[in-house]
Protein backbone atom coordinates (compact mmCIF):
# COMPACT_ATOMS: atom_id res chain seq x y z
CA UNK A 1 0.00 0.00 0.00
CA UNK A 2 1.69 3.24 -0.83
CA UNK A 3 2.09 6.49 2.03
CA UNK A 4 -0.86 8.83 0.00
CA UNK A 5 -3.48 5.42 0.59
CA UNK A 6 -3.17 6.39 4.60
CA UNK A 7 -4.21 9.86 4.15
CA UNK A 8 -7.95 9.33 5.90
CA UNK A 9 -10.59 11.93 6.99
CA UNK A 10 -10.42 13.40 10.62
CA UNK A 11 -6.53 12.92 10.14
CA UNK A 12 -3.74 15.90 9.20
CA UNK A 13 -2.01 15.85 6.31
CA UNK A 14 1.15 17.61 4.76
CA UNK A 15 1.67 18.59 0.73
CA UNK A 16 4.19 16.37 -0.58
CA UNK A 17 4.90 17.65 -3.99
CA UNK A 18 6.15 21.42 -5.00
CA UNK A 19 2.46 22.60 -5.01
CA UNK A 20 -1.00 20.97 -4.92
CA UNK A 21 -3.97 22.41 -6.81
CA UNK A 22 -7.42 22.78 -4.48
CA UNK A 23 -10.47 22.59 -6.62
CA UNK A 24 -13.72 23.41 -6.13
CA UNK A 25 -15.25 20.00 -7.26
CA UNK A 26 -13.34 16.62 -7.52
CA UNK A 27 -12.52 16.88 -11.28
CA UNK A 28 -9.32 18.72 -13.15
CA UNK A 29 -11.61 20.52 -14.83
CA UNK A 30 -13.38 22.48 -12.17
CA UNK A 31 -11.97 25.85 -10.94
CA UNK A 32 -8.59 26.04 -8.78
CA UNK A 33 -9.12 27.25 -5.81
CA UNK A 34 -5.95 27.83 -4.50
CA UNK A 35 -2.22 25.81 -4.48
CA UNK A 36 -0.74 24.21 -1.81
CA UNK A 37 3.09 24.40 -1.11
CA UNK A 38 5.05 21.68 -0.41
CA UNK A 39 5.06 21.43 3.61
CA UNK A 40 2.24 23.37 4.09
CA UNK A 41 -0.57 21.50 6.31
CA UNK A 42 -4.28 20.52 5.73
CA UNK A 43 -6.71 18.51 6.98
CA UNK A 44 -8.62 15.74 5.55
CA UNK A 45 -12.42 16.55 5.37
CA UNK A 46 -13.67 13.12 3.26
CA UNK A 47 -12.67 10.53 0.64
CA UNK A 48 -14.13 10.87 -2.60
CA UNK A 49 -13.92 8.58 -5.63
CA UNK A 50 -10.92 7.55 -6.86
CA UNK A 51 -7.96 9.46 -5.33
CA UNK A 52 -9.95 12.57 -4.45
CA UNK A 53 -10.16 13.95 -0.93
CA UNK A 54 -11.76 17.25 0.53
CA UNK A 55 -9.51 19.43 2.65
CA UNK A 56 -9.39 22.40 4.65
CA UNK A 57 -6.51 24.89 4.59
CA UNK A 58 -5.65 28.24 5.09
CA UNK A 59 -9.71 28.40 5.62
CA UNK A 60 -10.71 27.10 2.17
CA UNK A 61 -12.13 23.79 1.76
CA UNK A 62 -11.80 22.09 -1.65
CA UNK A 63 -10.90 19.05 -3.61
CA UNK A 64 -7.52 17.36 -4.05
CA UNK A 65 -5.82 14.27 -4.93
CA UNK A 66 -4.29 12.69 -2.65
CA UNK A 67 -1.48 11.75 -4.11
CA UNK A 68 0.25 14.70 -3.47
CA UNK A 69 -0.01 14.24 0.40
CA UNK A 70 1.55 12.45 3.65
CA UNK A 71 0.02 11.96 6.51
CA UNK A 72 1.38 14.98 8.87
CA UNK A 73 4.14 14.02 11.15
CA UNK A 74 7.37 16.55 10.61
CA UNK A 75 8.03 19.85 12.24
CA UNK A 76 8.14 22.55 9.75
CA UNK A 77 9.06 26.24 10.72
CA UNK A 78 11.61 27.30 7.76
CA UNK A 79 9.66 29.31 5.38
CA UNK A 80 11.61 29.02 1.74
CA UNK A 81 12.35 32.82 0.43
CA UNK A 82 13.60 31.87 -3.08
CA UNK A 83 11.49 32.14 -6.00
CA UNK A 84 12.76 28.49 -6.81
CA UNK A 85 15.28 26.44 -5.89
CA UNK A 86 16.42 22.86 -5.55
CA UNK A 87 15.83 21.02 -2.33
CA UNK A 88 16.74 17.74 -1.02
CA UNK A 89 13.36 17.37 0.34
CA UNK A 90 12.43 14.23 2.60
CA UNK A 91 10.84 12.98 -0.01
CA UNK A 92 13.44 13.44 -2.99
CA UNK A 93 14.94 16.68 -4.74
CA UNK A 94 12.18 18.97 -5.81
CA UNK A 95 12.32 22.28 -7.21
CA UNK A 96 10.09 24.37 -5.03
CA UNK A 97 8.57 27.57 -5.04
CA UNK A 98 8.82 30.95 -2.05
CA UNK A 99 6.47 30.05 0.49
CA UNK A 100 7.26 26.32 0.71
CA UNK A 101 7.34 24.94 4.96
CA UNK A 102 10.30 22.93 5.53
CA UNK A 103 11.64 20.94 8.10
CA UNK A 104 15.12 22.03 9.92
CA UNK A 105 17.27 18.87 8.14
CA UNK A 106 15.99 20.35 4.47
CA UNK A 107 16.75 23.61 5.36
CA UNK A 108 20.16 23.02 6.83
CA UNK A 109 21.34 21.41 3.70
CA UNK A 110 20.20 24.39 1.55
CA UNK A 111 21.95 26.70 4.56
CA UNK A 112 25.58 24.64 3.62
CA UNK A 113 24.97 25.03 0.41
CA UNK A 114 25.15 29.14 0.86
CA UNK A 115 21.45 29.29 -0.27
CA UNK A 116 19.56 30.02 3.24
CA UNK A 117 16.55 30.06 3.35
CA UNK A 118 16.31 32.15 6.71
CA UNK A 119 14.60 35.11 6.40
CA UNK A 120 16.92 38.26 7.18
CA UNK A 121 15.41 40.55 5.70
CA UNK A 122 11.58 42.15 7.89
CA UNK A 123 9.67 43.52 5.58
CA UNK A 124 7.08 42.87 2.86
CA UNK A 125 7.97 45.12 0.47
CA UNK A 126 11.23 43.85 0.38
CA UNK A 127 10.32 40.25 -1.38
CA UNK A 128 7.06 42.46 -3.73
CA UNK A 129 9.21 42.91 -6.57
CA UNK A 130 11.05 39.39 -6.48
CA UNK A 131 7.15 39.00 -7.82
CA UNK A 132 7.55 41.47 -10.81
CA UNK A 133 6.20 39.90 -14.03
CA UNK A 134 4.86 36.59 -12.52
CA UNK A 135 1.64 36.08 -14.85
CA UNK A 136 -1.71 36.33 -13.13
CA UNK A 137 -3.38 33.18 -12.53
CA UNK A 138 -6.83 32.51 -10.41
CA UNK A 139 -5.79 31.10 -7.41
CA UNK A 140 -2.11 30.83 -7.99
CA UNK A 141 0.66 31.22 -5.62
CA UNK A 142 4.34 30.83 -7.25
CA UNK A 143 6.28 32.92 -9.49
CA UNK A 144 4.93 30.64 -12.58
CA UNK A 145 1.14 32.27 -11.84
CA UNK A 146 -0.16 34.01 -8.81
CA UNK A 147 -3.15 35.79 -7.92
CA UNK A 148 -3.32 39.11 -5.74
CA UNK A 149 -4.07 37.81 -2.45
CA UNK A 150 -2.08 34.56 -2.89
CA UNK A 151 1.20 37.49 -3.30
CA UNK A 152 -0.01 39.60 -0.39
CA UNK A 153 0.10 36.21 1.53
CA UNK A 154 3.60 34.65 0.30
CA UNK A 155 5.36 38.50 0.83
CA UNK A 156 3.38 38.68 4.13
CA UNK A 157 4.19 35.03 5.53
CA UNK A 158 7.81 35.36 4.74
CA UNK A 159 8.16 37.59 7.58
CA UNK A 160 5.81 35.47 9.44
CA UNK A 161 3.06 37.45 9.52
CA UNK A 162 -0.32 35.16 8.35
CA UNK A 163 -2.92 36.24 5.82
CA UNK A 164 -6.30 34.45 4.90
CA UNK A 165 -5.60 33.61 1.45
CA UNK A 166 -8.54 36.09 -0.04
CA UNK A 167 -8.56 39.79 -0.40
CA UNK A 168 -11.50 40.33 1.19
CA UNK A 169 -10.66 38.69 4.37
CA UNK A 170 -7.77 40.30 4.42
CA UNK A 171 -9.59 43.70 4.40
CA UNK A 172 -10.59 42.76 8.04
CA UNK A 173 -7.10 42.92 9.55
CA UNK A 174 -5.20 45.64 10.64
CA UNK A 175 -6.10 49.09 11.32
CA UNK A 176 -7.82 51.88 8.63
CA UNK A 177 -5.47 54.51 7.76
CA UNK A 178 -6.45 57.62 5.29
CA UNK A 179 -4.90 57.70 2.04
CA UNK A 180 -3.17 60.64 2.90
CA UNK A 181 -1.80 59.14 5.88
CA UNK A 182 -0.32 55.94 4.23
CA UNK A 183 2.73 54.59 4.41
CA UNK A 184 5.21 51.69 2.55
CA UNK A 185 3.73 48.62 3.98
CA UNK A 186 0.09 49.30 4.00
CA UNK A 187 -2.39 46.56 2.04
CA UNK A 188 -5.12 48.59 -0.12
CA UNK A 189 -7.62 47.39 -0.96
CA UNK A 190 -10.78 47.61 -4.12
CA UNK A 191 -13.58 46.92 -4.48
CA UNK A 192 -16.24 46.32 -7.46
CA UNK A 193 -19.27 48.68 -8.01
CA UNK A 194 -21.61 46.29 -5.65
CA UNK A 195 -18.74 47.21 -2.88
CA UNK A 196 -17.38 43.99 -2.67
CA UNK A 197 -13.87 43.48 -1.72
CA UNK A 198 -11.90 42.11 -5.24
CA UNK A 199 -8.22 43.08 -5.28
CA UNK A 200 -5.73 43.92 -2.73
CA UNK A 201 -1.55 45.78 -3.30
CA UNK A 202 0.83 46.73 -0.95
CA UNK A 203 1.71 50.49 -1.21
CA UNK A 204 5.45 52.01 -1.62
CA UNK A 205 6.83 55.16 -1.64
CA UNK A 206 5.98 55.72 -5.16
CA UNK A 207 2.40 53.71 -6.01
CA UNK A 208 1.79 50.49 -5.38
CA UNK A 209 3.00 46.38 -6.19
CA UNK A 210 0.01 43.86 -7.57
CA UNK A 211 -1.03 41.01 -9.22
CA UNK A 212 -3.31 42.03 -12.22
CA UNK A 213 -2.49 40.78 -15.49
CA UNK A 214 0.88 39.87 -14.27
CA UNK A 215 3.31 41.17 -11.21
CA UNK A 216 3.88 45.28 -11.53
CA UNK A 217 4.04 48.45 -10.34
CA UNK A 218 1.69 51.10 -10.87
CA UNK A 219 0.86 54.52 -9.65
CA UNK A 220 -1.89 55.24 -6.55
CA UNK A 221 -4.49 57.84 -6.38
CA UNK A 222 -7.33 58.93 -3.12
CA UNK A 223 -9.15 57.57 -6.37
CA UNK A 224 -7.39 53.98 -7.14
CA UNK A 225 -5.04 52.19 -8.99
CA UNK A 226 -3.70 54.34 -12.61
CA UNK A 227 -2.29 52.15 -15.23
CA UNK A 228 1.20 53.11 -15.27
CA UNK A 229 0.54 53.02 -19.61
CA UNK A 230 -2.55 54.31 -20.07
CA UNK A 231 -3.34 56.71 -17.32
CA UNK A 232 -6.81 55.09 -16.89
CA UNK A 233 -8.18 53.88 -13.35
CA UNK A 234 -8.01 49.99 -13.32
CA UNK A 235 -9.40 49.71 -9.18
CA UNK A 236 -11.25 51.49 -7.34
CA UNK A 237 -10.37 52.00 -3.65
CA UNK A 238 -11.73 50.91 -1.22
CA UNK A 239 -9.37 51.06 2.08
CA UNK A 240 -6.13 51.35 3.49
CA UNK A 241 -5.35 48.85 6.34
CA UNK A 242 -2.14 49.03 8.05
CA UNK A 243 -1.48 45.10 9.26
């Protein structure tokens, strides 16, 4: 019986494979969700048929296969800050992406290596434009297609400070600031003409760093987001929440 077979509901489970896509029905060709980097932990909701399991992580609940998972059992605090990179991972060399969890023997080999993994530098905006022409993709989260809230998390977590993975639940942290109070660091946030939450940056000194189309900068107005081409508004905004 192979390791993925003992991945059963009520149990925790950890994502074997570079990244995992979370679906919102148990068939390839429903809509990703979100990805799951290696390391990161989930639990097992229920089986479905075949190889297809419901999960819950990072407060989404969707549909995997569970082939790309083991049941939990390592300790994993070393958050990978490399776009991607080679590991010796417990369960063979993988390339993985920024964001992946891993445990202190994988990271110590990367550490001898001279690629650490450690996070020295404190602040967001100092991994945003590692991000910088990473295509947009619905629920992505590596530099090969990402999605705005999946960046805000992987920039965010980095410095270990957790996100929920969508915009608008990130709108709930943190504390309101005016626009002509804000600073480098601060998440805005849009929102569509019904006034529902749909894209979230984080603001610099001279505009602002997000996912739409692909990874870039752009400038910021009291009014939204001005395509740095054609001067138009692209977002309207919504807040400014300092986390």
């Amino acid at each position: 019986m192979t390791n993925y077979m003992r991945i059963e509901p009520g149990t925790a489970a950890e994502c074997r494979t570079p990244l995992a896509p979370l679906r919102s029905d148990p068939s390839e060709m429903s809509q990703l969700e979100t990805q799951i980097l290696y390391g990161q932990a989930c639990d097992i909701l229920e089986s479905g048929n075949g190889d297809w399991i419901r999960i819950k992580v990072d407060g989404y609940e969707g549909w995997a296969d569970r082939k790309h998972f083991y049941p939990k059992k390592y300790t994993r605090k070393y958050f990978l800050t490399r776009l991607i990179t080679p590991v010796e991972t417990l369960y063979g060399t993988q390339l993985l992406p920024f964001g992946s969890m891993l445990t202190q023997e994988e990271e110590q080999q990367i550490t001898e290596s001279k690629e650490s993994t450690t996070c020295t530098k404190k602040k967001p905006l100092d991994f945003a434009p590692l991000f910088e022409n990473a295509p947009y993709l619905w629920g992505g989260k590596s530099i090969l297609g990402i999605d705005c809230s999946g960046y805000m998390q992987l920039i965010f977590g980095a410095c270990g400070i957790h996100l929920p993975r969508n915009a608008s639940q990130q709108e709930s942290l943190g504390n309101p600031i005016e626009f002509g109070h804000r600073q480098s660091g601060d998440l805005a946030f849009f929102s569509n003409d019904k006034g529902k939450i749909i894209h979230v940056g984080i603001i610099d000194e001279e505009g602002i760093w997000h996912a739409s189309g692909w990874v870039h900068h752009d400038p910021i107005t009291a009014e939204g987001i001005v395509h740095f081409e054609t001067g138009m508004i692209t977002h309207r905004l919504a807040s400014i929440k300092r986390i």
